[in-house]
Protein backbone atom coordinates (compact mmCIF):
# COMPACT_ATOMS: atom_id res chain seq x y z
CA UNK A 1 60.01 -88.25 172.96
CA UNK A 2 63.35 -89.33 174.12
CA UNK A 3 64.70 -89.28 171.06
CA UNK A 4 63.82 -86.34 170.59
CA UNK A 5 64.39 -84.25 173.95
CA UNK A 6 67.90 -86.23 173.45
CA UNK A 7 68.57 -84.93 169.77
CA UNK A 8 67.61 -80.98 171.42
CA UNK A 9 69.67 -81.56 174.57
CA UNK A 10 65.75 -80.90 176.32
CA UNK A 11 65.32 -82.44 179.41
CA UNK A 12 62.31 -84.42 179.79
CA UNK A 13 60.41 -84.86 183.13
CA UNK A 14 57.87 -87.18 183.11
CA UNK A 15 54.76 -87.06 185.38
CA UNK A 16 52.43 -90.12 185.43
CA UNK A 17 48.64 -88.40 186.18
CA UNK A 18 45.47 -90.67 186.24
CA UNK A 19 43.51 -90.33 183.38
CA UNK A 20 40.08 -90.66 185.13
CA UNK A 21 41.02 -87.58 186.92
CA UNK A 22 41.36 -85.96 183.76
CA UNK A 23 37.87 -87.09 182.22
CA UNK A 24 36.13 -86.55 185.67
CA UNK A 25 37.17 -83.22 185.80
CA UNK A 26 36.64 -82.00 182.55
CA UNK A 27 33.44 -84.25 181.99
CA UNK A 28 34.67 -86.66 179.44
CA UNK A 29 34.51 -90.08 178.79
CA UNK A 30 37.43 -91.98 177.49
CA UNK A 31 37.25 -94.03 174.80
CA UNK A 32 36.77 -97.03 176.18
CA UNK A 33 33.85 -96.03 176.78
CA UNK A 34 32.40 -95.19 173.32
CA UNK A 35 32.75 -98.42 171.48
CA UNK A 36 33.46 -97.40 167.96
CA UNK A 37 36.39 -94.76 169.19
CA UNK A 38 37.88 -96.94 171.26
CA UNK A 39 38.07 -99.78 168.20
CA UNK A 40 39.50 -96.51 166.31
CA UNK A 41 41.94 -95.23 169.07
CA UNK A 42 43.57 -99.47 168.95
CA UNK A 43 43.44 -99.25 165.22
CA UNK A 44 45.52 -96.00 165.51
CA UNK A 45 47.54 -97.46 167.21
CA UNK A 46 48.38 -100.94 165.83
CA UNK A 47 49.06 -98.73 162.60
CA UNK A 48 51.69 -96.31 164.53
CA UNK A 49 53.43 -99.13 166.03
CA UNK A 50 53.40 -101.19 162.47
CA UNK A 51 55.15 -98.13 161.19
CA UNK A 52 57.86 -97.98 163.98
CA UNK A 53 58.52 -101.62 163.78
CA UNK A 54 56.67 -101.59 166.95
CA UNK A 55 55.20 -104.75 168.76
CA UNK A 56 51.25 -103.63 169.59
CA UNK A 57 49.05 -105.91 171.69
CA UNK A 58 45.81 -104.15 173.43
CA UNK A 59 46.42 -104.87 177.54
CA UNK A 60 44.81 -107.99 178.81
CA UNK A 61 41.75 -106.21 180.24
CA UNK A 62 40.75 -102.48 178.75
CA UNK A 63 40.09 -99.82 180.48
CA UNK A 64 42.14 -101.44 183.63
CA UNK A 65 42.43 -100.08 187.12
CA UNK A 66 46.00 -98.12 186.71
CA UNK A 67 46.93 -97.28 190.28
CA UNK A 68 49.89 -99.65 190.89
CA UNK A 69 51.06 -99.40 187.62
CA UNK A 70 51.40 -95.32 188.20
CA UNK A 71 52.28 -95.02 191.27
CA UNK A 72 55.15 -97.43 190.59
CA UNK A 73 55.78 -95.35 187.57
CA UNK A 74 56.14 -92.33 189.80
CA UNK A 75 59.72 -90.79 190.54
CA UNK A 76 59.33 -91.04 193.66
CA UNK A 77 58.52 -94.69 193.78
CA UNK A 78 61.45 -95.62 190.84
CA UNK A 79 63.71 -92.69 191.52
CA UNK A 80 66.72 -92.83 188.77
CA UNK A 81 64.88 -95.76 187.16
CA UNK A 82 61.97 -94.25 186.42
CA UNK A 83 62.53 -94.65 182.54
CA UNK A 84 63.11 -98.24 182.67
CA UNK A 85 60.05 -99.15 184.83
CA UNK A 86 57.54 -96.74 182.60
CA UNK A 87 59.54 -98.66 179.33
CA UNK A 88 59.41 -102.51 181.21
CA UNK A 89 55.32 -101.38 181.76
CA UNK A 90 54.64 -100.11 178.39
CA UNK A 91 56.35 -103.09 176.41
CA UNK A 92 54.64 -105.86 178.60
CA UNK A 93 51.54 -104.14 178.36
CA UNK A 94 50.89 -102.54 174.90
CA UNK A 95 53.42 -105.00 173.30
CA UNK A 96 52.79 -108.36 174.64
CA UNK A 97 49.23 -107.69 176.64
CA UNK A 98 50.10 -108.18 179.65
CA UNK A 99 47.35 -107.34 182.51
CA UNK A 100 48.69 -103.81 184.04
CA UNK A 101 45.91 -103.55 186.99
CA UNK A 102 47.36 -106.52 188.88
CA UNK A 103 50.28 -105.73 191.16
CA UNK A 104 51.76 -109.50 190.92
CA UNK A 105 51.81 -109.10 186.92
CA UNK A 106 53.27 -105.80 187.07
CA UNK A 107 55.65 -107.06 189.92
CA UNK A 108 56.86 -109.95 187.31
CA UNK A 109 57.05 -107.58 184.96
CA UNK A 110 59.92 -105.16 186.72
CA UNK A 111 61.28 -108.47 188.03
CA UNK A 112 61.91 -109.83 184.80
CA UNK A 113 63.36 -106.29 183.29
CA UNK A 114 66.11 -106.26 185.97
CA UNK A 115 64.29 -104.42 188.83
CA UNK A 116 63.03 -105.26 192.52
CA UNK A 117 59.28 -105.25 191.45
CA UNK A 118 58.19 -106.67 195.10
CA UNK A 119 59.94 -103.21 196.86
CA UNK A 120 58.68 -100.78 193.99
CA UNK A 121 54.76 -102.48 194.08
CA UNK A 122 54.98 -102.44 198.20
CA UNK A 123 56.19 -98.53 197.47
CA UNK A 124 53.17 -97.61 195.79
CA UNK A 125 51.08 -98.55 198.77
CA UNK A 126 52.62 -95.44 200.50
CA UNK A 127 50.00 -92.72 201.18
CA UNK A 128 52.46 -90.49 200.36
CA UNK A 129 52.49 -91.95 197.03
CA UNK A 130 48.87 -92.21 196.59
CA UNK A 131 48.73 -88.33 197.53
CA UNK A 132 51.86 -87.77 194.72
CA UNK A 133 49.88 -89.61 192.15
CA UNK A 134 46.97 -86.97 193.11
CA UNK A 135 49.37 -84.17 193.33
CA UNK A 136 50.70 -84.83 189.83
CA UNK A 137 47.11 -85.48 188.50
CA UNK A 138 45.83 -82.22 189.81
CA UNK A 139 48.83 -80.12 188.62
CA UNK A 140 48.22 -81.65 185.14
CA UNK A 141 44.57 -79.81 185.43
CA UNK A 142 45.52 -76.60 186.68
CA UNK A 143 48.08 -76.49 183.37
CA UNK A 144 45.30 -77.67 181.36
CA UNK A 145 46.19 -81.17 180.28
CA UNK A 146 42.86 -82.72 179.55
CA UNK A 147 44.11 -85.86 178.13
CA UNK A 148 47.13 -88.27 177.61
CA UNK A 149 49.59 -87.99 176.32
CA UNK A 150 50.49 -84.39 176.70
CA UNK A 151 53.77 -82.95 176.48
CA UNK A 152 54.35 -79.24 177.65
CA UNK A 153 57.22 -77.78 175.33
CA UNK A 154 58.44 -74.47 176.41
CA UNK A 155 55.13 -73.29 177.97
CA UNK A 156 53.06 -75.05 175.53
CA UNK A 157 50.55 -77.38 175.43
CA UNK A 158 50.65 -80.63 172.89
CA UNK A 159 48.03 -83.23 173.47
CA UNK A 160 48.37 -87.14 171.03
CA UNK A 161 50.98 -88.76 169.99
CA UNK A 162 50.59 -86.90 166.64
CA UNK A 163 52.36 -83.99 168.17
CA UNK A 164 55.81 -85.06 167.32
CA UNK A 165 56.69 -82.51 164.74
CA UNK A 166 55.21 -79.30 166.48
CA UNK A 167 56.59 -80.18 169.54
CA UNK A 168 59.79 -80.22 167.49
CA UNK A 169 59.13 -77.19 165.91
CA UNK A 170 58.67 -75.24 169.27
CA UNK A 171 62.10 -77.00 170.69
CA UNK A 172 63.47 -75.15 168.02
CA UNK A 173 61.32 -72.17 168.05
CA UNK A 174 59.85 -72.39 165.08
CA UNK A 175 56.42 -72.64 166.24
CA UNK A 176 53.75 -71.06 163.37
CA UNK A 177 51.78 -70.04 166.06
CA UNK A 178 54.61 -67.57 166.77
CA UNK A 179 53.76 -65.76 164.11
CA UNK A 180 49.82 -66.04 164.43
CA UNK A 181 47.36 -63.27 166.00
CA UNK A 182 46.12 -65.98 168.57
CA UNK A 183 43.11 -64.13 169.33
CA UNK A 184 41.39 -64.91 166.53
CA UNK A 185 41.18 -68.60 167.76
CA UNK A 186 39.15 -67.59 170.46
CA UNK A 187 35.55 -68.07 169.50
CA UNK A 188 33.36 -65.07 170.63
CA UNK A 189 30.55 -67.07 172.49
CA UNK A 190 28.74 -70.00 172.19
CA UNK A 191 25.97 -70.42 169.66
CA UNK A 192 24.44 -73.60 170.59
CA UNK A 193 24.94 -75.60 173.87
CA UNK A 194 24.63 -79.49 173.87
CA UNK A 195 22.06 -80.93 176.40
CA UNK A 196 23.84 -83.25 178.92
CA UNK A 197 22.20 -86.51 180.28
């Protein structure tokens, strides 16, 4: 996305959200949760990153408890360096494995890419961070984000990290959907509802 937003002269603003919000809200699970997607979701991936040149490694412990790791990922918590510590979290823990719900791994892991890990992991303590994280997670829902990652490109909504090329295409409005009647995507009702447990 950088690379991208960089190549458009877009800005990109990142907000971390927490995903559990997400599936709470809109009664999902994720897919940790069903075995055979999740095996699918780390397949798609290891063959994304293969094709980058990318190192993949599933986190030490999937699904993890998150908190630290986003909060320290917030802007205000990093401030200016908010790329580096999402980038120094990302590699360690999709590309080497490391363990990204303990504080004193994650605090290693901005210590060893340059940063003050011990100040940013005391940050995220903050209730005023904890409420951000919350803030950010509940503005995600209200724009309709229902899962990660999303990226909202001139007004609109692109959800996986197959998105690349339309969000590209709507940077440079060329969008087909410009062109489309969008009201015939709309269903007219619902002919069969799914019993919940």
């Amino acid at each position: 996305m950088r690379r991208l937003c960089e190549k458009r002269g877009a800005a990109l603003d990142v907000h971390p959200v927490l995903f559990a919000g997400l599936l709470n809200h809109w009664g999902q699970l994720g897919p940790a949760e069903i075995p055979p997607k999740g095996l699918f979701v780390f397949k798609d991936c290891a063959r994304s990153a293969a094709l980058e040149g990318l190192p993949f490694h599933a986190p030490r412990f999937h699904p993890f408890n998150p908190l630290t790791a986003l909060r320290v990922s917030l802007r205000e918590v990093a401030g200016a360096d908010q790329p580096r510590v999402i980038d120094a979290l990302f590699d360690a823990g999709w590309g080497h494995g490391a363990d990204l719900g303990d504080p004193g791994a994650i605090t290693g892991i901005l210590n060893a890419a340059g940063m003050d890990g011990g100040t940013l992991v005391a940050r995220a303590a903050d209730p005023d961070v904890k409420a951000a994280l919350r803030t950010s997670t509940e503005r995600a829902i209200e724009l309709g984000v229902f899962g990660i990652p999303t990226v909202i490109a001139r007004e609109e909504l692109f959800w996986g990290s197959d998105q690349i090329g339309h969000i590209e295409r709507r940077l440079d409005g060329a969008d087909p959907l410009d062109a489309l009647d969008l009201s015939v995507l709309a269903p007219s009702g619902r002919g069969a509802e799914r019993r919940r447990p």
